[in-house]
Protein backbone atom coordinates (compact mmCIF):
# COMPACT_ATOMS: atom_id res chain seq x y z
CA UNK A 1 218.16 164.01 162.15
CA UNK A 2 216.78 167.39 161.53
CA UNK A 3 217.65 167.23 157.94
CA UNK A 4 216.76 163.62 157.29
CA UNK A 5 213.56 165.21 158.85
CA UNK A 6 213.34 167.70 156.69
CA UNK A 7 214.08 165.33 153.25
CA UNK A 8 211.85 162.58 155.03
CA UNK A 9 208.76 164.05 156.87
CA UNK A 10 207.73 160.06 157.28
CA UNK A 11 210.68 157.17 157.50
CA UNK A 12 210.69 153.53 157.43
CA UNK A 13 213.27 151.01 158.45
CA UNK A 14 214.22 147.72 156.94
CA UNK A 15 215.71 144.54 159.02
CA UNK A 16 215.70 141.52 156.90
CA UNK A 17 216.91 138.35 158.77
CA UNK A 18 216.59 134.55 157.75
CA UNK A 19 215.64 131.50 159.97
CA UNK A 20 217.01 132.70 163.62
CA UNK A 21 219.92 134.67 161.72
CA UNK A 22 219.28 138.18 161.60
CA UNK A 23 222.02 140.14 158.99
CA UNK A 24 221.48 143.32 161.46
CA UNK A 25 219.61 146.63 160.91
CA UNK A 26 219.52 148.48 158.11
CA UNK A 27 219.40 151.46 160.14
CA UNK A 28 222.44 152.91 162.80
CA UNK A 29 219.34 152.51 165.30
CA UNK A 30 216.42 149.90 165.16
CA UNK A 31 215.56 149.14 168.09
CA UNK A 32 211.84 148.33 169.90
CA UNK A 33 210.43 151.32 171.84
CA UNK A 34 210.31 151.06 175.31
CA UNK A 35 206.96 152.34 177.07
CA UNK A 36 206.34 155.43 175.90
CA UNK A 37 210.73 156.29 175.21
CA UNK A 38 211.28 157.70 172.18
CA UNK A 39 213.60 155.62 169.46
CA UNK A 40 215.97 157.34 167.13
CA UNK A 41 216.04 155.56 163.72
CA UNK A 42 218.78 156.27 161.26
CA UNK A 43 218.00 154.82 158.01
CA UNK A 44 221.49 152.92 155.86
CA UNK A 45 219.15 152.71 152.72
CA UNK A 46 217.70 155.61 150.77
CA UNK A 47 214.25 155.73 149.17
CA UNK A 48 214.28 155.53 145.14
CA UNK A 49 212.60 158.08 143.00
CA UNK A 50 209.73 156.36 141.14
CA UNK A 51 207.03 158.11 138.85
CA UNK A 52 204.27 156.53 141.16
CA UNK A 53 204.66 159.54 144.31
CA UNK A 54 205.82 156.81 146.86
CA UNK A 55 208.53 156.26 148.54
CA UNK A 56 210.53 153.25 147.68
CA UNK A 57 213.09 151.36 150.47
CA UNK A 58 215.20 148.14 149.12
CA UNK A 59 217.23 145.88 150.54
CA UNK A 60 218.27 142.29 148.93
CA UNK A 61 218.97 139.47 151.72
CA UNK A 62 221.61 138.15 152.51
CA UNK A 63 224.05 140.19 150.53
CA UNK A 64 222.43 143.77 149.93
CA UNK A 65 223.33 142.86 146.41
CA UNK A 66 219.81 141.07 144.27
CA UNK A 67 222.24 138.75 141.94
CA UNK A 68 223.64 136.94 145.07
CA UNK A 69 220.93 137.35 147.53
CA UNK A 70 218.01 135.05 148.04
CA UNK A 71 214.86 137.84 148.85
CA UNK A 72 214.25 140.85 148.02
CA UNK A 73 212.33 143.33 150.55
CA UNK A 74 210.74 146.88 149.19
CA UNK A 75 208.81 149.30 151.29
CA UNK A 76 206.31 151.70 149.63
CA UNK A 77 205.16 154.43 151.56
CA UNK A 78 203.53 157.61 151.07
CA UNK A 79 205.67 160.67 151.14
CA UNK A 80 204.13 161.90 154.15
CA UNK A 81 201.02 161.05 156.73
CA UNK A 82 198.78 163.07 158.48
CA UNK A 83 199.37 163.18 162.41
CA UNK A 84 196.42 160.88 163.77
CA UNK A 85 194.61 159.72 160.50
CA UNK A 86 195.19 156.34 159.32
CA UNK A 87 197.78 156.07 156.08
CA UNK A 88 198.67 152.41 154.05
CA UNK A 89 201.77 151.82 152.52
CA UNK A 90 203.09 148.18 151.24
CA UNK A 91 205.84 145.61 151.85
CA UNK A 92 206.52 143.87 149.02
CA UNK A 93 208.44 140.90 149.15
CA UNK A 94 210.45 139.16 145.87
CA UNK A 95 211.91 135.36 145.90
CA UNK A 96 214.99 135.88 143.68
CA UNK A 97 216.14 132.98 143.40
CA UNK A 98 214.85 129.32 141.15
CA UNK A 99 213.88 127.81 144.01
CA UNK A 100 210.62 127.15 146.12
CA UNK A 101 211.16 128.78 149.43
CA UNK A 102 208.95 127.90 152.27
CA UNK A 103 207.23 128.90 155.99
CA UNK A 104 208.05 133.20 154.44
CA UNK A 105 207.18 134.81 157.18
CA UNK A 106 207.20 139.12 157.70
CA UNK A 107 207.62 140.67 161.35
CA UNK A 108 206.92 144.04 161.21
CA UNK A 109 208.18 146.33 164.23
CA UNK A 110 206.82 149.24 165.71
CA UNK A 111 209.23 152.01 166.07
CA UNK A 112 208.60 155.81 166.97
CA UNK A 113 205.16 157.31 166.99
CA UNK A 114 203.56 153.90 165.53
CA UNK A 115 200.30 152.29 166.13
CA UNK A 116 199.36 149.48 163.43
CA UNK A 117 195.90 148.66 162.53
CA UNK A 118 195.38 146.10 160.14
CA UNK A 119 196.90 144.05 157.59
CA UNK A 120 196.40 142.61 154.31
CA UNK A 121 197.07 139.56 154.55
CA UNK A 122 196.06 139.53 158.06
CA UNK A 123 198.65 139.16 160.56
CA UNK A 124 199.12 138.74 164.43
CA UNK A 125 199.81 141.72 166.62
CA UNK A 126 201.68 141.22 169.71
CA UNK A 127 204.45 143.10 172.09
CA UNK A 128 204.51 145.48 169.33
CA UNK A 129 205.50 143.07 166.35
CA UNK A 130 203.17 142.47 163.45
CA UNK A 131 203.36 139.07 162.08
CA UNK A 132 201.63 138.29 158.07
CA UNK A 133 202.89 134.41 157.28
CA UNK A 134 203.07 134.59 153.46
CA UNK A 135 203.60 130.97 153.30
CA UNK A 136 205.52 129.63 150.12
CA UNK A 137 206.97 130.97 147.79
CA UNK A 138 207.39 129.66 144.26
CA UNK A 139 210.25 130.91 142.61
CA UNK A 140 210.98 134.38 141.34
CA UNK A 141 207.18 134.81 142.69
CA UNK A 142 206.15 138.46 144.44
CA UNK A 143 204.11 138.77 147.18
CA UNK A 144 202.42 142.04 149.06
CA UNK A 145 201.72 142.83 152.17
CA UNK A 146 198.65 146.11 152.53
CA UNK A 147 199.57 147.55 156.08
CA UNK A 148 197.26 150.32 157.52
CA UNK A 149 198.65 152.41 160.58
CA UNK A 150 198.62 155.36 162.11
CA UNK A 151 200.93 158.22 163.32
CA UNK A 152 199.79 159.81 166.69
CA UNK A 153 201.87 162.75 166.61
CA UNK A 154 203.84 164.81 163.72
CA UNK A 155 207.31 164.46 163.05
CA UNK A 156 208.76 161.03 162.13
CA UNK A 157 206.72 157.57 161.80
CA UNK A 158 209.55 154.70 161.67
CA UNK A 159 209.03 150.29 161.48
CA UNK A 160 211.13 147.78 161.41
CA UNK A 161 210.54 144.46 159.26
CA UNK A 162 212.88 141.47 159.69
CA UNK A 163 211.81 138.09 157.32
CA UNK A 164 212.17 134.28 158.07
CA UNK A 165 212.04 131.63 155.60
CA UNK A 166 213.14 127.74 155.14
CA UNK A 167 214.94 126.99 151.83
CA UNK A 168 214.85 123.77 152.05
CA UNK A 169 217.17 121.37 149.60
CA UNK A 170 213.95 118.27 148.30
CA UNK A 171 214.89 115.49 146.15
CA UNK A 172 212.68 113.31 144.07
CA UNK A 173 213.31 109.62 143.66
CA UNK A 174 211.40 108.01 141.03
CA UNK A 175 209.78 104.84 142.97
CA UNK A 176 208.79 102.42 140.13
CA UNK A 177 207.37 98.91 139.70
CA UNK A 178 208.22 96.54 136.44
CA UNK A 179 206.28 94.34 135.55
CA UNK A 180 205.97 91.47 132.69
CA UNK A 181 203.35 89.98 130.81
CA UNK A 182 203.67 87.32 128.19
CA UNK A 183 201.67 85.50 125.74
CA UNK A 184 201.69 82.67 123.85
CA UNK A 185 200.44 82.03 120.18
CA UNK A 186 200.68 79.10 117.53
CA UNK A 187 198.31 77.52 114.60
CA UNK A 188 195.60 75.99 115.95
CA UNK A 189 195.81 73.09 113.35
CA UNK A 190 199.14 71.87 111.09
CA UNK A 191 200.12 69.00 109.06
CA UNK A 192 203.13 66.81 110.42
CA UNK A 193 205.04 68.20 107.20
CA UNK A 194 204.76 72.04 108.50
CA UNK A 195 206.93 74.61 110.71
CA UNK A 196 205.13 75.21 112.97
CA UNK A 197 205.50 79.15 114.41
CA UNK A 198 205.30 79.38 117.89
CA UNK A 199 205.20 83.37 118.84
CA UNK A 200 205.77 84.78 122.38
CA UNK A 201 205.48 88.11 123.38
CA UNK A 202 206.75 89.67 126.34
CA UNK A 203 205.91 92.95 127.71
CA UNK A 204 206.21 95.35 130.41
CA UNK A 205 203.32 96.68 131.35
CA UNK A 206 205.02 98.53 134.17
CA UNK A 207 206.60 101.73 135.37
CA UNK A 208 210.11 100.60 135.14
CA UNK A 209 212.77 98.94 133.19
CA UNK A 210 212.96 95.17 133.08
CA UNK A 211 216.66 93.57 133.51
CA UNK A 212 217.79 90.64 132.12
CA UNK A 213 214.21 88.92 130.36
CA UNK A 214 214.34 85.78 129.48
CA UNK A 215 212.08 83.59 127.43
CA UNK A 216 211.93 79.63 128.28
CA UNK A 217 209.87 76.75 127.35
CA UNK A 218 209.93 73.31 127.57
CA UNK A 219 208.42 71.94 124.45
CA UNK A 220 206.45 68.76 124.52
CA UNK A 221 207.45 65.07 123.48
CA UNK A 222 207.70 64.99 119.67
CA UNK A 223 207.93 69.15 119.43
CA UNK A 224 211.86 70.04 118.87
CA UNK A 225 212.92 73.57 117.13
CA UNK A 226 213.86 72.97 114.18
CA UNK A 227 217.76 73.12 114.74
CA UNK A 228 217.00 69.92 116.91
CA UNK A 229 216.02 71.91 120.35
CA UNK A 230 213.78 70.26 123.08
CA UNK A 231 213.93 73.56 125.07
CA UNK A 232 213.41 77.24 123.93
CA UNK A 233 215.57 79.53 125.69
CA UNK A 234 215.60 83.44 124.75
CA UNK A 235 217.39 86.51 125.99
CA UNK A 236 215.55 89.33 125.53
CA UNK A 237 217.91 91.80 127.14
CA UNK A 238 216.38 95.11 129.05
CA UNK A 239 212.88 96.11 128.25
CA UNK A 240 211.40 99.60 129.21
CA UNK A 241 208.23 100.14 130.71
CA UNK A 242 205.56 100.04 127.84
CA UNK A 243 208.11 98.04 125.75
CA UNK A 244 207.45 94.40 123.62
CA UNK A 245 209.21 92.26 121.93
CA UNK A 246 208.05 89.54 119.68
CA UNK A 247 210.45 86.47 118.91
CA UNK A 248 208.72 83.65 116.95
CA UNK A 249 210.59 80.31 117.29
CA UNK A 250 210.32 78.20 114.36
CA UNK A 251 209.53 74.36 115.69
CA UNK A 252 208.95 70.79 113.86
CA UNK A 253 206.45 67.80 115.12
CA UNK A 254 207.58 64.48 114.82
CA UNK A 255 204.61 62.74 114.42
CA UNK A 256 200.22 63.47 114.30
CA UNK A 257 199.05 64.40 117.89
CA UNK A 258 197.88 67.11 120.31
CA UNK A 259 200.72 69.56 121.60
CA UNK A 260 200.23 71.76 124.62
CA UNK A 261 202.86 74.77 124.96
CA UNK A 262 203.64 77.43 127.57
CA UNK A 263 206.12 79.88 128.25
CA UNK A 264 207.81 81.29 131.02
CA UNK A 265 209.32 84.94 131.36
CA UNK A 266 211.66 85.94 134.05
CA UNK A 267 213.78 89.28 134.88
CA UNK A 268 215.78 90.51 137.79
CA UNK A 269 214.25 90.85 140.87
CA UNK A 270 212.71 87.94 140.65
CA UNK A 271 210.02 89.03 138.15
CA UNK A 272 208.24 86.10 136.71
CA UNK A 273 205.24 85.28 134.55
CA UNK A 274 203.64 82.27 132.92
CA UNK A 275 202.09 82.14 129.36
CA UNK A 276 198.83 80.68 129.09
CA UNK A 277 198.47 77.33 127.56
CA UNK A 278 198.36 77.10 123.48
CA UNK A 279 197.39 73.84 121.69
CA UNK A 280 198.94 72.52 118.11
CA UNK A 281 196.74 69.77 116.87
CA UNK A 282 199.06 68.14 114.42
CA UNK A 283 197.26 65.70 111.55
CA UNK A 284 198.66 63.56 108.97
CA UNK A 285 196.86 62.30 105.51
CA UNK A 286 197.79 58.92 104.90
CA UNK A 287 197.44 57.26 101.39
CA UNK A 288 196.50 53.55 100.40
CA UNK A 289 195.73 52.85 96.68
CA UNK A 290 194.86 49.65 95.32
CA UNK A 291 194.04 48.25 91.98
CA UNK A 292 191.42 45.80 90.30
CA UNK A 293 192.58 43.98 87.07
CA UNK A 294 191.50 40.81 86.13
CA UNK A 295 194.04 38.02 85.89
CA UNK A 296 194.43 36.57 82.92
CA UNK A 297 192.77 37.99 79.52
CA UNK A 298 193.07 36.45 75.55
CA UNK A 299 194.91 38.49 73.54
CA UNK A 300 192.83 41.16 71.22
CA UNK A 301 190.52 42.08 74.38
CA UNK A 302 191.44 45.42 75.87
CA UNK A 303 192.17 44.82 79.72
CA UNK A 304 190.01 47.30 82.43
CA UNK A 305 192.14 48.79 85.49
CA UNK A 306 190.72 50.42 88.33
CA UNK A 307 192.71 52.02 90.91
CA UNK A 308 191.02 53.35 94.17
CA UNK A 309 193.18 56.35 96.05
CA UNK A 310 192.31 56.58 99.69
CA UNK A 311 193.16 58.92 102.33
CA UNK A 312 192.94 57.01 105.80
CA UNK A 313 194.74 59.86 107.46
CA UNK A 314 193.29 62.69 109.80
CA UNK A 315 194.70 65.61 107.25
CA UNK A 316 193.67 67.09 103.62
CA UNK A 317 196.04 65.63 100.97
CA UNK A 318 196.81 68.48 99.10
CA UNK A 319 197.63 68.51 95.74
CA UNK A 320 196.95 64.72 95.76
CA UNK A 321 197.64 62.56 92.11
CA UNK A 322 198.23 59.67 90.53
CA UNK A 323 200.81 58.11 87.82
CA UNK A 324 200.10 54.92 86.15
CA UNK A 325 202.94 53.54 84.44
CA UNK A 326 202.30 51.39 81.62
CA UNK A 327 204.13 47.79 80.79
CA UNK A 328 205.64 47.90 77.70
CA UNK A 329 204.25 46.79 74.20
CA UNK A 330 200.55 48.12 75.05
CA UNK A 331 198.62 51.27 74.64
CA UNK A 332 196.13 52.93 76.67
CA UNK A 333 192.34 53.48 74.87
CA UNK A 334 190.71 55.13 77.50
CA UNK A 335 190.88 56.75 80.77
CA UNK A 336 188.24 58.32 83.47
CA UNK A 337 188.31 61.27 85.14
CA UNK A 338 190.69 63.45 83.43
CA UNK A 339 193.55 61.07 82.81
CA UNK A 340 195.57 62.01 80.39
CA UNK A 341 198.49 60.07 78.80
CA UNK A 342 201.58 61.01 77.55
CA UNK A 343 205.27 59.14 77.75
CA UNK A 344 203.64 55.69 78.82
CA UNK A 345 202.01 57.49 81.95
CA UNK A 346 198.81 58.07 82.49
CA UNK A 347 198.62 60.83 85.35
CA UNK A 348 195.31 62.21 87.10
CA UNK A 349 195.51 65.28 89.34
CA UNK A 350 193.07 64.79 92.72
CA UNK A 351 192.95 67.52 93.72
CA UNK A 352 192.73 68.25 97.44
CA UNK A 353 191.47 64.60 99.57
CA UNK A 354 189.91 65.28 102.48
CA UNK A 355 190.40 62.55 105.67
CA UNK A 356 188.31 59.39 104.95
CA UNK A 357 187.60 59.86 101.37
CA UNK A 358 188.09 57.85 98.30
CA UNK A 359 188.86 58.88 94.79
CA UNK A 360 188.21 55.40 91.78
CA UNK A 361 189.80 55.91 88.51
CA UNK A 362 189.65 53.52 85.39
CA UNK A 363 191.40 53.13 82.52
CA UNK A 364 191.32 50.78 79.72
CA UNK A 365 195.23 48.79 78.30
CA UNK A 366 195.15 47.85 74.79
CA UNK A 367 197.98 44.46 74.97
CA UNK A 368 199.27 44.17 71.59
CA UNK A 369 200.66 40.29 72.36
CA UNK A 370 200.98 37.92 74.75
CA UNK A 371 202.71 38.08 77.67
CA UNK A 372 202.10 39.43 81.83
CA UNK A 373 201.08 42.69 81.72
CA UNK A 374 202.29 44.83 84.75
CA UNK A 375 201.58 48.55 85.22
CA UNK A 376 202.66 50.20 88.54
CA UNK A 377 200.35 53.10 89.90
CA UNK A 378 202.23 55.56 92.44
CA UNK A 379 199.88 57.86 94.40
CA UNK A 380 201.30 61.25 96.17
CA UNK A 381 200.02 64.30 98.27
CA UNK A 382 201.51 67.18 99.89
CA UNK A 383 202.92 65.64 103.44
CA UNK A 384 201.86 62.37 102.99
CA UNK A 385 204.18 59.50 102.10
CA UNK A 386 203.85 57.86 98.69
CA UNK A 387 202.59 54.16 98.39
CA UNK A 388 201.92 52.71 95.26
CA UNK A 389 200.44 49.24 93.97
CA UNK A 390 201.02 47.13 90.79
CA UNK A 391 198.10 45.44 88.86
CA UNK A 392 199.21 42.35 87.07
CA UNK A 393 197.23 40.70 83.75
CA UNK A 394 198.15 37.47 81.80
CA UNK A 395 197.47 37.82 78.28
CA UNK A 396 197.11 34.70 76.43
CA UNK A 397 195.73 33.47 73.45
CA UNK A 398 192.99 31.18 72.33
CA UNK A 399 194.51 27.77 70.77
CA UNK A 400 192.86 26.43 67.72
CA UNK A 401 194.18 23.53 66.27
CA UNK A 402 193.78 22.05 62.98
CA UNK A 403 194.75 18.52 62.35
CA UNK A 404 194.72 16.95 59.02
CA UNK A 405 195.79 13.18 57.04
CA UNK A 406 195.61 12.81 53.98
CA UNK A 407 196.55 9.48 52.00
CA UNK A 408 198.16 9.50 48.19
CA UNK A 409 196.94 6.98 46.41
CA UNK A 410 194.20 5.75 47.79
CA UNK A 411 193.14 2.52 46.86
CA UNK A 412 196.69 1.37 47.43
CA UNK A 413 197.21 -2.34 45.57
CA UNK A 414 198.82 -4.52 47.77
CA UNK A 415 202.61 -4.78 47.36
CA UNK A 416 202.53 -1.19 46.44
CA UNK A 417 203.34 1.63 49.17
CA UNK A 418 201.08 5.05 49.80
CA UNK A 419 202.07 8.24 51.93
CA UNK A 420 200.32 9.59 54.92
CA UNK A 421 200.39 13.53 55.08
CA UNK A 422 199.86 14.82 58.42
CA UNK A 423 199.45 18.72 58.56
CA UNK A 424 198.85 20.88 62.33
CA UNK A 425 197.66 24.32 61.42
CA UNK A 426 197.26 26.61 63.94
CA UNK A 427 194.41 28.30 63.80
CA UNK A 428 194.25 30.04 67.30
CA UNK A 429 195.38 33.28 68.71
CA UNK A 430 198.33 32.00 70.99
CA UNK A 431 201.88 29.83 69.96
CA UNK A 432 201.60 26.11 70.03
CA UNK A 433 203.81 24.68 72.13
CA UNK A 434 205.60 21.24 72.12
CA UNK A 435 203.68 19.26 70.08
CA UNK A 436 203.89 15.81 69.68
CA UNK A 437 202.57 13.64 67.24
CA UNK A 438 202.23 9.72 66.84
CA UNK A 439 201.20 7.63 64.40
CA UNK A 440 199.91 3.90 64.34
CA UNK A 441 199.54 1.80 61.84
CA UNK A 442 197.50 -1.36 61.30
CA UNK A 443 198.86 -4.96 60.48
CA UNK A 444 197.65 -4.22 56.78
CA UNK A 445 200.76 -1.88 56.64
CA UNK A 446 203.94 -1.93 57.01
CA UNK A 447 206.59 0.59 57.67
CA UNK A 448 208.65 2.29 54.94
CA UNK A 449 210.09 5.73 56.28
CA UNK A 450 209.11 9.73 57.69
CA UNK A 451 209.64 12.36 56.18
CA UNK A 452 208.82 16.45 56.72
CA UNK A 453 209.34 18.82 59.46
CA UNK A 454 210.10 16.38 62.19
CA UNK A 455 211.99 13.00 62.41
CA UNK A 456 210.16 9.68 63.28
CA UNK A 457 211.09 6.69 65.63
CA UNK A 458 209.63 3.64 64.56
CA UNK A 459 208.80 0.93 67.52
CA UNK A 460 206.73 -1.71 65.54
CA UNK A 461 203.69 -0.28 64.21
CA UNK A 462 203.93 3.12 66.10
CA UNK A 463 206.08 6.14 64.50
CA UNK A 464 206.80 8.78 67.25
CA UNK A 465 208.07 12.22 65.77
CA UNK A 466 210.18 14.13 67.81
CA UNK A 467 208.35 17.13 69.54
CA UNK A 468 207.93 20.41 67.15
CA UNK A 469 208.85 23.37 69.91
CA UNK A 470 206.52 25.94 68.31
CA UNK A 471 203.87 26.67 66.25
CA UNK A 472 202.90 30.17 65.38
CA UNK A 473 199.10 31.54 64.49
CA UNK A 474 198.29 30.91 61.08
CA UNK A 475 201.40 28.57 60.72
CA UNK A 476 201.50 25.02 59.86
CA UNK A 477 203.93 21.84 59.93
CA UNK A 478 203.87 18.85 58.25
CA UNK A 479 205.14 15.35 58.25
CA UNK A 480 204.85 12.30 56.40
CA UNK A 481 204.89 8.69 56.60
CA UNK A 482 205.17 6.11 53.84
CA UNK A 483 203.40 2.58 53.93
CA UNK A 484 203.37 0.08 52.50
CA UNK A 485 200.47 -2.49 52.01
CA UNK A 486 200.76 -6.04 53.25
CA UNK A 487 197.29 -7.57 52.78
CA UNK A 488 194.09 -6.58 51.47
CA UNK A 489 191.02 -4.58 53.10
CA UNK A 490 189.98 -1.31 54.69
CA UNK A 491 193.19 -0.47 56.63
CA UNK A 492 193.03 2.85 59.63
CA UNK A 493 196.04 5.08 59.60
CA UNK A 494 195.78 6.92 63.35
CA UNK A 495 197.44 10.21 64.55
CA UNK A 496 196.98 11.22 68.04
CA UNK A 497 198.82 14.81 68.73
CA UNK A 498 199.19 16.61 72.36
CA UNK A 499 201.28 20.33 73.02
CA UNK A 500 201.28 22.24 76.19
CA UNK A 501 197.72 23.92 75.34
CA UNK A 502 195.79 21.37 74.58
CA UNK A 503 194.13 19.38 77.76
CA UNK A 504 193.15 16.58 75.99
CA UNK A 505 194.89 15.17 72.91
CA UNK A 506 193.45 15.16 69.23
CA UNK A 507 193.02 11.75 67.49
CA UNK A 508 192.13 11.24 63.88
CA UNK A 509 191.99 8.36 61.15
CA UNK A 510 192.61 8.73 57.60
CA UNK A 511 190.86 5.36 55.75
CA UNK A 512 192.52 3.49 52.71
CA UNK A 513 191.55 0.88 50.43
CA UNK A 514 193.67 -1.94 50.28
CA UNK A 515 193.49 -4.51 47.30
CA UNK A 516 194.79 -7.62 45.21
């Protein structure tokens, strides 16, 4: 001792110990005084030379080596104190390790010729131990302990600090909470003729993954996907917290009407949300057309058509129009309303046709002969069915008939004969057909034969001809009967003729002079 006393004028001990484990003393000696007995302290660590003045004692727990140990404890001192006047030296404690240590607490042991007197930190004085609670300690993180005591008497000054701590092993286990939202979209209006998009949208709003999502809906009557599908079912797999996912399902009405949809989302752990309600209201246009056109017209008059377009549906016809077809052997003079004609069509373009509106067009057919006139009008729109109509005109002509007799000679001497020509001339616009002429003669005359474009039957004094089929416009026939006279006197050669267009029949005389 006398020449540690003589290298150290003033010595500190070290004990370091953990929990209720104490690794021993780092001197030969540390032990508490006893009354006023003296204690002998023999020091196992050495004070380092620093450029500060002080003396420095180290000592790394458990191991006495700092790269395997958990604390590190270092006492600075003073080189020396003055017997009876207060001196301060520290205790600086070192966590060398990465973890948090906790409850650090520093006894500090009175050994020879010591008297403590305060602490910074403060501490707890008692039996001769001075306690400072550092708390915890983050890791790698210093803390320092100011200790102010005092030496009574000169020679050697000697403590003893032990250290307890808690290095607790803490786990963290995420706690977390998924949760889904959905929502359902889709067009507020369509036409029967549309896809209709209906969008859902799923979403975890939550603080942990969602297992297993699945998408379902049961679509309303008269709503199937459009691969034929009365139910919508969709996996959406595993969705994170914060995560959406947008599917759109592509789906078909069957007929106009109000559709109601909702959708349903469901996960593992029984995770489970409804969509609010979304409503399709589905509309149709529907088309009539009809046309006016008189029924019967004489040829050479053009014939007026007008064809009314309707939409009695509850949609817009889009793109609506209308294609006139014309019969054959006519031509078209005039058309309303932007008709224009081209390869024995006339075609007008609507336009769009609101619900409940009507659209008139006119045009004007030039026949060029006689005949039933039939031109077919097809109307169309964009998801509306076409309908069309057919407008029907008889053209016919205007008879005009012509019937002549004319006698050569005339006066006739009895004995001698004299011939009756008979000439029809059409003089109308339409054929003659079947016409039949007679001729009578008086009992001044007799018989002698027929001749011309038809053949005669002679019953007594009446000469039928056999029926002429046809008679064009502008054309004639004629036929011929010879007489011969019987008796003297003003004699009346009749004709009476009928055909199919005449209601009543046509009678005329041709007079003659018969004499001696």
């Amino acid at each position: 001792m006398k020449n540690q006393q003589s290298v150290y004028p003033f010595l500190a001990a070290l004990c370091i110990g953990a929990g209720s484990l104490l690794t021993g003393s780092l001197f030969s000696g540390c032990e508490e005084s006893q009354g006023n007995e003296s204690v002998v302290l023999e020091p196992t660590t050495m004070p380092q030379a620093k450029n500060d003045g002080m003396l420095h004692f180290t000592h790394a727990y458990p191991t006495g080596a700092a790269s395997t140990s958990v604390l590190e404890i270092e006492k600075i001192l003073p080189p020396s104190a003055v017997a009876g006047q207060p001196y301060t030296y520290t205790i600086r404690v070192r966590n060398l390790t990465d973890t948090k240590l906790s409850d650090v607490t520093v006894a500090e042991q009175m050994g020879y010729n010591t008297q403590f007197a305060s602490s910074s930190p403060e501490g707890t004085v008692s039996g001769g131990v001075m306690r400072v609670n550092l708390g915890t300690m983050s890791a790698r993180e210093i803390k320092t302990i100011k200790i102010t005591a005092t030496a009574p008497e000169t020679g050697m000054s000697g403590t003893c600090a032990t250290v307890d701590y808690n290095a607790g092993l803490c786990a963290l286990l995420p706690v977390v909470q998924p949760k889904l939202a959905l929502s359902a979209s889709a067009p507020g209006e369509a036409m029967v003729c549309d896809t209709i998009p209906v969008k859902f949208v799923v979403s975890n709003p939550g603080s942990g993954t969602a297992n297993n999502v699945m998408i379902s809906s049961d679509l309303p009557a008269g709503l199937m996907t459009t691969d034929g599908q009365s139910k919508i079912s969709l996996s959406v797999g595993t969705l994170a917290n914060g995560a959406a996912r947008e599917i759109v399902v592509p789906t078909k009405a069957a007929h106009p009407g109000s559709y109601e949809n909702r959708g349903l989302a469901a996960a593992d752990g029984g995770l489970k949300v409804e969509s609010g309600v979304v409503t399709t209201n589905v509309r149709q246009p529907v088309l009539t057309v009809s046309a006016n056109a008189p029924d019967k017209i004489y040829i050479g008059r053009p014939i007026p058509y007008e064809i009314t377009v309707t939409n009695t549906g509850d949609g817009v016809a889009r793109n609506a129009a209308l294609v006139d077809t014309l019969p054959a052997n006519s031509s078209v003079s005039g058309t309303s309303q932007g008709g224009t004609y081209g390869d024995g069509r006339v075609r007008w373009a609507l336009g769009d046709m609101a619900p409940k509106t009507s659209r008139t067009l006119a045009m004007t057919l030039n026949p060029l002969s006689e005949g039933v006139y039939s031109n077919s009008a097809v109307a169309t729109g964009d998801c509306a069915a076409p309908v069309s109509v057919a407008g029907k005109t008889a053209v016919v002509g205007i008879p005009a008939i012509l019937l002549q007799t004319r006698d050569e000679p005339d006066p006739v001497q009895v004995g001698t004969a004299t011939t009756y020509t008979i000439t029809v001339t059409n003089q109308g616009s339409t054929t003659l057909t079947n016409i039949k002429l007679v001729a009578t003669l008086e009992p001044t005359e007799e018989f002698v034969a027929t001749g011309g474009d038809s053949t005669g039957e002679v019953e007594g004094p009446i000469i039928t001809f056999s029926p002429i089929p046809t008679i064009a416009p502008k054309a004639s026939v004629t036929v011929t009967v010879r007489a011969k006279a019987v008796k003297a006197g003003e004699t009346r050669f009749h004709v009476r003729m009928t055909s199919d267009q005449l209601p009543r029949p046509i009678d005329h005389e041709e007079s003659t002079n018969l004499f001696e």
